[in-house]
Protein backbone atom coordinates (compact mmCIF):
# COMPACT_ATOMS: atom_id res chain seq x y z
CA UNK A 1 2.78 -10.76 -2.45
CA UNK A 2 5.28 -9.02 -4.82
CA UNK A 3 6.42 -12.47 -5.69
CA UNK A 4 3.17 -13.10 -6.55
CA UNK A 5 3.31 -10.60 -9.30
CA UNK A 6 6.49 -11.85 -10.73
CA UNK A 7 5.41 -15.52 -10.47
CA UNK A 8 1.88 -14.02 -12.86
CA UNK A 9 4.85 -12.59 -15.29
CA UNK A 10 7.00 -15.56 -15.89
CA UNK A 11 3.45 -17.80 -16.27
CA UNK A 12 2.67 -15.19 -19.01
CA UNK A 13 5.78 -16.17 -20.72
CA UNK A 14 7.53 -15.66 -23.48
CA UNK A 15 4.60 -15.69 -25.45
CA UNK A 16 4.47 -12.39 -26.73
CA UNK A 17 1.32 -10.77 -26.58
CA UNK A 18 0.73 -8.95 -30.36
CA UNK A 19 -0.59 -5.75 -30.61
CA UNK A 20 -3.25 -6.31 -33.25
CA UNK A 21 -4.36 -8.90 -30.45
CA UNK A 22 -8.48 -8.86 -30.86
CA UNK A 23 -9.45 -10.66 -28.33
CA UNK A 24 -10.16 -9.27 -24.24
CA UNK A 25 -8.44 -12.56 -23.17
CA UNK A 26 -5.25 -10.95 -24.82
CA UNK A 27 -5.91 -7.50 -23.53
CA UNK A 28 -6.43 -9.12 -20.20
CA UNK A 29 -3.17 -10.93 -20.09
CA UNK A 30 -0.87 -7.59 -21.45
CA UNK A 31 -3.06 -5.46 -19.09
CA UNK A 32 -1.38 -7.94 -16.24
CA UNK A 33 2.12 -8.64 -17.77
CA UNK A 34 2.39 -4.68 -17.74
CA UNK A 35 1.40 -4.25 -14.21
CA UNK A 36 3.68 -7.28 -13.49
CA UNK A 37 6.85 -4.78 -14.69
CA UNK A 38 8.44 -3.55 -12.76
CA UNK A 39 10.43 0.21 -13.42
CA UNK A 40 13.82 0.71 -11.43
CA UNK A 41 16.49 3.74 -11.28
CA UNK A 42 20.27 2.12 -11.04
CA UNK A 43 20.79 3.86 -8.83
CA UNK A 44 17.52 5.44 -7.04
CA UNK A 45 20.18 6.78 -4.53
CA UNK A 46 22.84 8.78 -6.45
CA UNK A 47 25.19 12.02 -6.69
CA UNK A 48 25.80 14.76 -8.94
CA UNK A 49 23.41 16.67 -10.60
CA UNK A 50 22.83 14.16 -13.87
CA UNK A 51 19.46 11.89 -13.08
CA UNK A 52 20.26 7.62 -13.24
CA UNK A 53 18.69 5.81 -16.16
CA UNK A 54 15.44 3.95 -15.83
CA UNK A 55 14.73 0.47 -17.26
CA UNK A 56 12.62 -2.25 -16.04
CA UNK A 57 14.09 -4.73 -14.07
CA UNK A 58 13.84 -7.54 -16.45
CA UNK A 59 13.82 -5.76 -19.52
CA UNK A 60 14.36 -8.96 -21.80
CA UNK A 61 10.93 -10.47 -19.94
CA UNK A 62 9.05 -7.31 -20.77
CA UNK A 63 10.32 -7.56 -24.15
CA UNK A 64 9.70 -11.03 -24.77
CA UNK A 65 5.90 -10.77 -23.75
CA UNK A 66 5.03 -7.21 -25.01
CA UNK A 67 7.44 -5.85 -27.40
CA UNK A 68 9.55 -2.87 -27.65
CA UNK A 69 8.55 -0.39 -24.62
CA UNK A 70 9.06 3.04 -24.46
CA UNK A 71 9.62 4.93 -20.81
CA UNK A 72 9.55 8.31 -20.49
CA UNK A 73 10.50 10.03 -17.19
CA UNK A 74 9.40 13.35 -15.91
CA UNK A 75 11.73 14.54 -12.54
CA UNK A 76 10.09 16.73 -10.08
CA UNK A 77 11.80 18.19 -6.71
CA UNK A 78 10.70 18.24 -3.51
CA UNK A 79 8.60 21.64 -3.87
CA UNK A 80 7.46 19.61 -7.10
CA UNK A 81 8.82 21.63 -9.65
CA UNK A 82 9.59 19.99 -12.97
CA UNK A 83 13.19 19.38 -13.26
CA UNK A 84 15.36 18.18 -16.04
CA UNK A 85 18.78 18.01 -13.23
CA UNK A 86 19.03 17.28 -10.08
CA UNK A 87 20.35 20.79 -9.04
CA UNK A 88 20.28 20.30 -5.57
CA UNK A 89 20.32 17.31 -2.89
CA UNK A 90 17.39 15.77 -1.51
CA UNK A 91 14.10 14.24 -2.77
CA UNK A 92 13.23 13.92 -6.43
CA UNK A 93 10.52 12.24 -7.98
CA UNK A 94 9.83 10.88 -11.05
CA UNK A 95 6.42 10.01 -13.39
CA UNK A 96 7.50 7.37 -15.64
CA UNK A 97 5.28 6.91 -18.76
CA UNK A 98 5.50 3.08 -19.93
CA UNK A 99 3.97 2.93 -23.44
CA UNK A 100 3.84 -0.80 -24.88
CA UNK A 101 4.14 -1.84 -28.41
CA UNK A 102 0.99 -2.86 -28.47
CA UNK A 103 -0.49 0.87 -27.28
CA UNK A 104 -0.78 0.54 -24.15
CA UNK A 105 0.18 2.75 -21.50
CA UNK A 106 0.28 3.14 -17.53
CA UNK A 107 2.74 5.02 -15.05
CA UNK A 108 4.56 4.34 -12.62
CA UNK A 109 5.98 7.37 -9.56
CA UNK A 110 9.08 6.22 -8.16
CA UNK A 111 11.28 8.12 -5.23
CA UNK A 112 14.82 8.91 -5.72
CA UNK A 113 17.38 10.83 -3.34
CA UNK A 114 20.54 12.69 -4.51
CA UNK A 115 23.13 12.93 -1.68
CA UNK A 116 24.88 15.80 -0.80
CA UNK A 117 28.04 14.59 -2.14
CA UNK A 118 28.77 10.87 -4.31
CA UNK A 119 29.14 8.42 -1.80
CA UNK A 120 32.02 6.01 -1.70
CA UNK A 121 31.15 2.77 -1.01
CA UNK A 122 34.72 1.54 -0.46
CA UNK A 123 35.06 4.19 2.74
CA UNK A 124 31.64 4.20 3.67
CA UNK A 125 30.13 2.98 7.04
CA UNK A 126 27.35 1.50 8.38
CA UNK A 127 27.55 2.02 12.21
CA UNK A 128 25.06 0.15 14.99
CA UNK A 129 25.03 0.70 18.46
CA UNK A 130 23.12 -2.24 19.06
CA UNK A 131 22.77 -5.34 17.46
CA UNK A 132 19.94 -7.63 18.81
CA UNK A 133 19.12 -10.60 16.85
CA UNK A 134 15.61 -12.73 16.97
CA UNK A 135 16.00 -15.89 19.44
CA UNK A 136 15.69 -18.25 16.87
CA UNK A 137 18.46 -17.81 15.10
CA UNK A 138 20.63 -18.96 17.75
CA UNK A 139 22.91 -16.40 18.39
CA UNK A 140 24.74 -15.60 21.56
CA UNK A 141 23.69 -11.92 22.29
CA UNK A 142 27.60 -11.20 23.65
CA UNK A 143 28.62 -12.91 20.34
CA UNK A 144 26.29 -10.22 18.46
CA UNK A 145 27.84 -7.47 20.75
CA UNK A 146 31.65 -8.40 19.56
CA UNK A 147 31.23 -9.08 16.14
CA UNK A 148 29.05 -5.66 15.02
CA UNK A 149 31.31 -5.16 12.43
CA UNK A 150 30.83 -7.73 10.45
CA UNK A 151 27.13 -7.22 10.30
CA UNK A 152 28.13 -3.52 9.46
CA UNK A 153 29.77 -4.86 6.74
CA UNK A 154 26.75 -7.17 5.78
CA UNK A 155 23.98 -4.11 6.12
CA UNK A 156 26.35 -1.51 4.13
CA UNK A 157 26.48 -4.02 0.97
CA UNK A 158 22.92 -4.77 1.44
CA UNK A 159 22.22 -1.15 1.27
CA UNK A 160 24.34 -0.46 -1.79
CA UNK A 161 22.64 -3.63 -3.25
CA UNK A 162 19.06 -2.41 -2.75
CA UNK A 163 20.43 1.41 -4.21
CA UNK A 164 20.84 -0.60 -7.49
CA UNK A 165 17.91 -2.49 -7.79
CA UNK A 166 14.86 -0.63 -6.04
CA UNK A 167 13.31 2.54 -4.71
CA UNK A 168 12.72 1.50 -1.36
CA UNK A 169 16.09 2.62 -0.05
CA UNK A 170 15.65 6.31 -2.06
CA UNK A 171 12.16 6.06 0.34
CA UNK A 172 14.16 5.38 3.03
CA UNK A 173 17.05 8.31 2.94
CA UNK A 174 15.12 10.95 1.91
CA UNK A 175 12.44 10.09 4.24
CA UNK A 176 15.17 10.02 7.45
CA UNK A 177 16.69 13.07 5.63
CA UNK A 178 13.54 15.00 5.87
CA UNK A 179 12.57 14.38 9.53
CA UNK A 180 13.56 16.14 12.67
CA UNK A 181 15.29 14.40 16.01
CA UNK A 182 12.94 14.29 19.00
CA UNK A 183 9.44 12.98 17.27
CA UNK A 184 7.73 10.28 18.55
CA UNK A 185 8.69 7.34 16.03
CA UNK A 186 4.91 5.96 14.56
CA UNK A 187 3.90 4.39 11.30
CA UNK A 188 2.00 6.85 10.42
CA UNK A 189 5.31 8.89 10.41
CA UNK A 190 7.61 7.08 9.37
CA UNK A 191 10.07 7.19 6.45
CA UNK A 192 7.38 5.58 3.84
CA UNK A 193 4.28 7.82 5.29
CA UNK A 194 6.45 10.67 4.45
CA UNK A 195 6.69 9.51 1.29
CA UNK A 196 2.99 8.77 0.78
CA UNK A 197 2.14 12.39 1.73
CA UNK A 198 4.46 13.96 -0.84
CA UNK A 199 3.52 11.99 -3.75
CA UNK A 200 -0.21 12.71 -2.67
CA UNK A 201 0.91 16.01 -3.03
CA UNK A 202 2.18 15.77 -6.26
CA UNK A 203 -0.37 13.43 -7.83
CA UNK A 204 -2.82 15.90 -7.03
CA UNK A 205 -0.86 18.89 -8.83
CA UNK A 206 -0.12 16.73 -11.79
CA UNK A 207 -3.37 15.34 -12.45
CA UNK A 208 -2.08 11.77 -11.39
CA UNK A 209 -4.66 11.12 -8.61
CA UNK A 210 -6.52 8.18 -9.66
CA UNK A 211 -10.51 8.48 -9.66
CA UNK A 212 -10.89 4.51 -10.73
CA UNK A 213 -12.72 2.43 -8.20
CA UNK A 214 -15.32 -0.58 -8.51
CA UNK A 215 -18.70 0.67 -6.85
CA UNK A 216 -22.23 -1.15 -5.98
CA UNK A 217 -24.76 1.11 -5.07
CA UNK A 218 -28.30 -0.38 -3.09
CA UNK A 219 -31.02 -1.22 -4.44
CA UNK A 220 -33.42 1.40 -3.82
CA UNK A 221 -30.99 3.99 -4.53
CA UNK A 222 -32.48 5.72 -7.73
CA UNK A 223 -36.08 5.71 -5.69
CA UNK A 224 -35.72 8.34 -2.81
CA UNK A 225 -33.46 11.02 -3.99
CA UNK A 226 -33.51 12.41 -0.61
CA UNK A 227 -32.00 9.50 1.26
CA UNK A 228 -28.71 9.57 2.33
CA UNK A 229 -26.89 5.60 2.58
CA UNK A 230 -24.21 4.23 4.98
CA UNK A 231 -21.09 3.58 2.97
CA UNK A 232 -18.56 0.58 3.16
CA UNK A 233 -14.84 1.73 2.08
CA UNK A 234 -12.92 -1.91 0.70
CA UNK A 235 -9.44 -2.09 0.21
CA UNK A 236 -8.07 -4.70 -1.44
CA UNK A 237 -5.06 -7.27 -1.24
CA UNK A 238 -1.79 -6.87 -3.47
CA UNK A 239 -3.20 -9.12 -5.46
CA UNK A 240 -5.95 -6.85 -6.87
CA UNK A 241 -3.10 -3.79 -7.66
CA UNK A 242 -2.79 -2.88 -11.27
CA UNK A 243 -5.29 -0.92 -14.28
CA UNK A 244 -8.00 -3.63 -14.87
CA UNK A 245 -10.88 -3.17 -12.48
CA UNK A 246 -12.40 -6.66 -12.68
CA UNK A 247 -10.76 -8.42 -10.06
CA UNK A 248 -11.85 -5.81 -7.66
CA UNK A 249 -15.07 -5.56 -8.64
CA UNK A 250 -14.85 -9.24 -8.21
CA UNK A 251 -13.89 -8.92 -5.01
CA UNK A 252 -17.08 -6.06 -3.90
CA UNK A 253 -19.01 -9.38 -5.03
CA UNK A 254 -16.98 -11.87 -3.27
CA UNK A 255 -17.88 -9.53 0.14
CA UNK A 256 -21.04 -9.62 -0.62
CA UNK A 257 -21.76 -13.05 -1.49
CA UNK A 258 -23.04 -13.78 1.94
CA UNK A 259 -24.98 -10.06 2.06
CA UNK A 260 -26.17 -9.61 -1.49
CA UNK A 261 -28.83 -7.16 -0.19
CA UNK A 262 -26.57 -5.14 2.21
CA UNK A 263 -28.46 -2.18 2.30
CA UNK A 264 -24.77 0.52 1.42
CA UNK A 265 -23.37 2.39 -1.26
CA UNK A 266 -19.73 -0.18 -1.63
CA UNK A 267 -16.88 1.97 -2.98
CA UNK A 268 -13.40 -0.64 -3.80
CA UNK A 269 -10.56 1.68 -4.68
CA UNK A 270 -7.36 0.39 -6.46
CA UNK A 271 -3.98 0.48 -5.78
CA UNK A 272 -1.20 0.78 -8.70
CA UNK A 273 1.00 -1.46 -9.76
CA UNK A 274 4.08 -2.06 -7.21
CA UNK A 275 1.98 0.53 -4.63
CA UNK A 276 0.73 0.65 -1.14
CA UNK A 277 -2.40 2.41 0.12
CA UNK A 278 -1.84 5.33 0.98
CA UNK A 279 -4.27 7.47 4.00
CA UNK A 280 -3.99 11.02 2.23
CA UNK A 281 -5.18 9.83 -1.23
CA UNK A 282 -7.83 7.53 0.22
CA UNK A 283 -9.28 10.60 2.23
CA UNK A 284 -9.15 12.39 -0.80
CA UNK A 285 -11.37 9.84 -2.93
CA UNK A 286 -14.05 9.49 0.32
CA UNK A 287 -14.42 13.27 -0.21
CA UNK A 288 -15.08 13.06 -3.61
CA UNK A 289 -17.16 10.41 -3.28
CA UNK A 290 -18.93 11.95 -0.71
CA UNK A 291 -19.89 14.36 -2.70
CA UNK A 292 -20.72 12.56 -5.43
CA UNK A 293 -23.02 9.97 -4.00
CA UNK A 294 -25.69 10.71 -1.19
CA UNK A 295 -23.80 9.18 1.51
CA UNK A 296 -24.73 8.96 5.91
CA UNK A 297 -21.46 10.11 7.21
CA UNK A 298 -22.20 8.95 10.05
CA UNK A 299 -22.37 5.60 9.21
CA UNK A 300 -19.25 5.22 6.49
CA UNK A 301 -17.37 1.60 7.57
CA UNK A 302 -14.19 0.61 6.96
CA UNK A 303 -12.71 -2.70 5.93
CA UNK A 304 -9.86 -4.57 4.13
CA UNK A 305 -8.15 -7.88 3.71
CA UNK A 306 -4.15 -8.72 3.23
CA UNK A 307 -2.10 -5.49 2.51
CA UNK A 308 -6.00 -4.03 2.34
CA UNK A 309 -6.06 -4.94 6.49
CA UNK A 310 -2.77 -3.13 6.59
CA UNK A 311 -4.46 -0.14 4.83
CA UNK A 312 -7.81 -0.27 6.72
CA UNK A 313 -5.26 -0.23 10.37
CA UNK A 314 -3.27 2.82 9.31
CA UNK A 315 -6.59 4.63 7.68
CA UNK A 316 -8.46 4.23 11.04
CA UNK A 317 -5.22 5.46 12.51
CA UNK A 318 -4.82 8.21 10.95
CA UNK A 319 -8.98 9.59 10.44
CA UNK A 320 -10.65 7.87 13.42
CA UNK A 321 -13.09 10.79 13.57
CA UNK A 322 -14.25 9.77 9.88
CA UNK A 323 -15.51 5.64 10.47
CA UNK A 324 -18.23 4.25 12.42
CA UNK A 325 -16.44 0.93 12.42
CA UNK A 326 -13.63 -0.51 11.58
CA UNK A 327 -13.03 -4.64 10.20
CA UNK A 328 -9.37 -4.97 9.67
CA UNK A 329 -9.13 -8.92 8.15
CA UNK A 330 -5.37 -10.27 8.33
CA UNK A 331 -3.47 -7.15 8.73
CA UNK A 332 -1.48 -5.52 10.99
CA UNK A 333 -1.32 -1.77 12.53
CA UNK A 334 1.00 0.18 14.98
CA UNK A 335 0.25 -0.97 18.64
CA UNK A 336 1.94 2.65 20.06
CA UNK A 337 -0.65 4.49 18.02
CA UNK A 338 -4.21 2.43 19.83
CA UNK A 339 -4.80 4.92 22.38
CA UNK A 340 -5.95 6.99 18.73
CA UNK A 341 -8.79 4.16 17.92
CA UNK A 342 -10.20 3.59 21.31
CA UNK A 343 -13.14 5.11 21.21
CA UNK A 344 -13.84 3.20 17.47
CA UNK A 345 -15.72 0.12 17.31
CA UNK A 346 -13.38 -2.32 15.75
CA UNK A 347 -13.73 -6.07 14.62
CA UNK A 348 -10.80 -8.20 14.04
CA UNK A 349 -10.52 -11.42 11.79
CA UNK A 350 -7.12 -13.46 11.41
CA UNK A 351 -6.59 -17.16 10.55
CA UNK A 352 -4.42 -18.99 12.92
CA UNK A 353 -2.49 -20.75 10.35
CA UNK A 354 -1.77 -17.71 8.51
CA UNK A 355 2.05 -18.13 6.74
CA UNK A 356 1.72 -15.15 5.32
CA UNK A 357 0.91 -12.61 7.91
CA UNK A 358 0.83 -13.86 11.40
CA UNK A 359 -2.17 -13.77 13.60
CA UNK A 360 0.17 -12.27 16.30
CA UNK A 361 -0.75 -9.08 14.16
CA UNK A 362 -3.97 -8.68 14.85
CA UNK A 363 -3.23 -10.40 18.25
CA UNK A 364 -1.04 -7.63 19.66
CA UNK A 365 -3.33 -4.44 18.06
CA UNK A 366 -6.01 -6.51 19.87
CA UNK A 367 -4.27 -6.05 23.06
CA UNK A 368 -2.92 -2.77 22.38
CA UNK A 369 -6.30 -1.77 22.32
CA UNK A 370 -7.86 -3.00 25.34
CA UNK A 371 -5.10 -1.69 27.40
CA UNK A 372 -6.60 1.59 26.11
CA UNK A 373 -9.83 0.53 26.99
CA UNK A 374 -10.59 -0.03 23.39
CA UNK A 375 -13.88 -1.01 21.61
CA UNK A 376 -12.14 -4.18 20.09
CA UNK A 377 -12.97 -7.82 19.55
CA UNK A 378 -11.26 -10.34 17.90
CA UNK A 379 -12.72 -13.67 15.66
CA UNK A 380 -9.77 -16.29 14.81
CA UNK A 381 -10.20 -18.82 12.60
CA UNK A 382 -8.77 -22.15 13.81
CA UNK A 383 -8.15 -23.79 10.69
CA UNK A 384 -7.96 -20.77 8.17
CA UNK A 385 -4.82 -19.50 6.19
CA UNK A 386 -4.22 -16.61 4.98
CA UNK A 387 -7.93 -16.34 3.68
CA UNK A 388 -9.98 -15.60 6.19
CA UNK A 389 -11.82 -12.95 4.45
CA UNK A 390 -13.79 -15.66 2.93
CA UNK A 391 -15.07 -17.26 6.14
CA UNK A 392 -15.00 -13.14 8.02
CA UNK A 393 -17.30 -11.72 5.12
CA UNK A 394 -19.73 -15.20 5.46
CA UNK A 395 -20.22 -14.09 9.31
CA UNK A 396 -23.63 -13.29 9.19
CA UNK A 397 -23.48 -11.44 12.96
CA UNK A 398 -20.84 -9.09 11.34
CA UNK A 399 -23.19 -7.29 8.77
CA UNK A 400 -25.92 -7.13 12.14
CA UNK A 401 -23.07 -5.51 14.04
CA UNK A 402 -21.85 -2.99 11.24
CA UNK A 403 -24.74 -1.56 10.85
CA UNK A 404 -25.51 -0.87 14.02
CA UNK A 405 -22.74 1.60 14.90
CA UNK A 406 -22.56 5.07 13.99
CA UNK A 407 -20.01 7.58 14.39
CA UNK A 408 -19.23 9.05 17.61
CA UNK A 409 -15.99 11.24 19.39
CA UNK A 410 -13.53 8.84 18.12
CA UNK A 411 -10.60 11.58 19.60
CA UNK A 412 -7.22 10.85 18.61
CA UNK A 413 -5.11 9.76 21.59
CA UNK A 414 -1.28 11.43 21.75
């Protein structure tokens, strides 16, 4: 979906977007072109004590379509302490103020590593003990086994490649860094959920934890003060990610077309540009807006489409205790972790001709899950792409069946 984003940046153009622009439409189209930006460290890996410059990585773009842009970065370390050098090795992170010609502004919080000593690419080595590669690509597994070295060789200039050009490798070493030998290897532990927790962490100290989220409350609300609503948690596709709030509140709609008087309190959240959902800051908005709005705890339902049915998988994962149900559309979760969800009543929608994340997805967390003796079942979509939400949210039977569960021992497995 990222190349979605870059795709929406080259169709804004090189028609620069003026700042004394009056109309929304323009507003609209910088709001997008700025989320469409995207900030970069060369490198996000580095050594020595001196931070790496930031710039976006098409600066001539971002100039073309909104002028002049300052960026200012602020460096924290990993007991997220404001920094001006890297004194020491290990994580750093750093809040990067964009500020457009035109006014606007938005941030972006990027990872970066600093190794215990400057690397040297020239000496360095990538070493595999194993090389498997899939089927399809033809190659003789003994052929694999012989020639490691050369893929060594492919890997480490990949790796320095991806130092140069984006954070995920930064994400990557400092999360391995960080961990110890001998846990069991999940998603919800892994390199990038390491790094999810410590920005939450952050965020939260800085003031950066965003409180922005489309909601819909029932009607009858305002009548009974006393009453206490089941609440439906929607997280939204990559396409939604950014600072304008429309197109998720479109989407609350969209869910809703085929429901309009679902009788819950609807809470959309948004992602940032160039993020992922993340479980700790997600738990953090449901207890502020549990406490904000008169909400049945026992009856608070998860869902999510796209890189939202990603998000809904690892949520449930990672809070079972908290839903009565789970609807995970197109996504995909950890098949080691089911034996967590069992006991959570969970409804599965793919399409079969889904290019852009396989039905085998939901497929083998389907099966995961009854292995555990799960609560699971699974509706596929014969002729649907990658939008199936459309035709899930339009199953009438599905709004019957949410809100019939409630929240039970939902125990998390080992």
């Amino acid at each position: 979906m990222r190349h979605l984003l870059i795709l929406l940046f080259f169709t804004v153009g090189a028609m620069k977007v003026s700042a004394a622009e009056p109309t929304p439409q323009g507003a609209a189209l910088a709001t997008r072109a700025l989320d469409a930006a995207k900030v970069v460290f060369k490198p996000s890996v580095f050594g020595g004590e001196k931070f790496p410059r930031c710039d976006f990585e098409q600066p001539g773009e971002v100039e073309r379509t909104l002028g002049k842009c300052v960026l200012t970065p602020t460096f924290f370390d990993a007991d997220y302490h404001e920094v001006k050098t890297a004194s020491k090795p290990g994580r750093y992170g750093a809040i990067v103020e964009v500020k457009t010609e035109g006014g606007q502004t938005s941030k972006r919080f990027i990872t970066l590593y600093r190794t215990p000593e400057p690397v040297n690419w020239d000496l360095a080595r990538i070493r595999m003990s194993a090389l498997e590669f899939p089927p399809e690509f033809g190659i003789s597994p003994a052929v694999a086994g012989e020639r490691i070295g050369d893929v060594e060789d492919y890997f480490k200039l990949q790796l320095y490649r991806a130092i140069s050009r984006d954070t995920d490798a930064a994400i990557l070493i400092a999360g391995l860094a960080e961990m110890k030998a001998g846990e069991p290897s999940r998603k919800r532990n892994n390199a990038c959920a390491l790094n999810q927790k410590w920005w939450f962490g952050l965020k939260k100290q800085t003031g950066n934890l965003r409180d922005d989220y489309a909601v819909r409350l029932p009607e009858g609300y305002e009548k009974d003060p006393e009453k206490k609503w089941p609440l439906v948690l929607l997280l939204h596709g990559s396409g939604e990610r950014g600072y304008d709030i429309k197109p998720v509140e479109s989407r609350v709609t969209q869910m809703l077309k085929g429901r309009p008087d679902l009788p819950c309190i609807v809470i959309a959240p948004q992602c940032l540009p160039e993020e992922w959902w993340s479980s700790y800051e997600l738990n953090d908005l449901l207890d502020r807006v549990e406490a904000k709005y008169r909400v049945d705890t026992d009856c608070v339902y998860l869902t999510g489409l796209s890189m939202g049915g990603y998000g809904a998988w690892t949520l449930a994962t990672e809070s079972p205790g908290r839903f009565a149900a789970v609807v995970p559309i197109c996504g995909a979760g950890d098949p080691d972790d089911a034996g967590r969800l069992k006991a959570l009543p969970i409804w599965v929608f793919h399409g079969a001709k889904d290019t852009s994340v396989p039905v085998q997805f939901s497929q083998s967390m389907v099966d995961a899950l009854k292995a555990v003796g799960g609560n699971v079942k699974l509706t596929i979509f014969p002729e649907a792409g990658h939008d199936s939400w459309t035709p899930a949210y339009a199953t009438p039977e599905l709004w019957d069946w949410l809100l019939q569960q409630y929240r039970g021992e939902a125990a998390p497995g080992r």
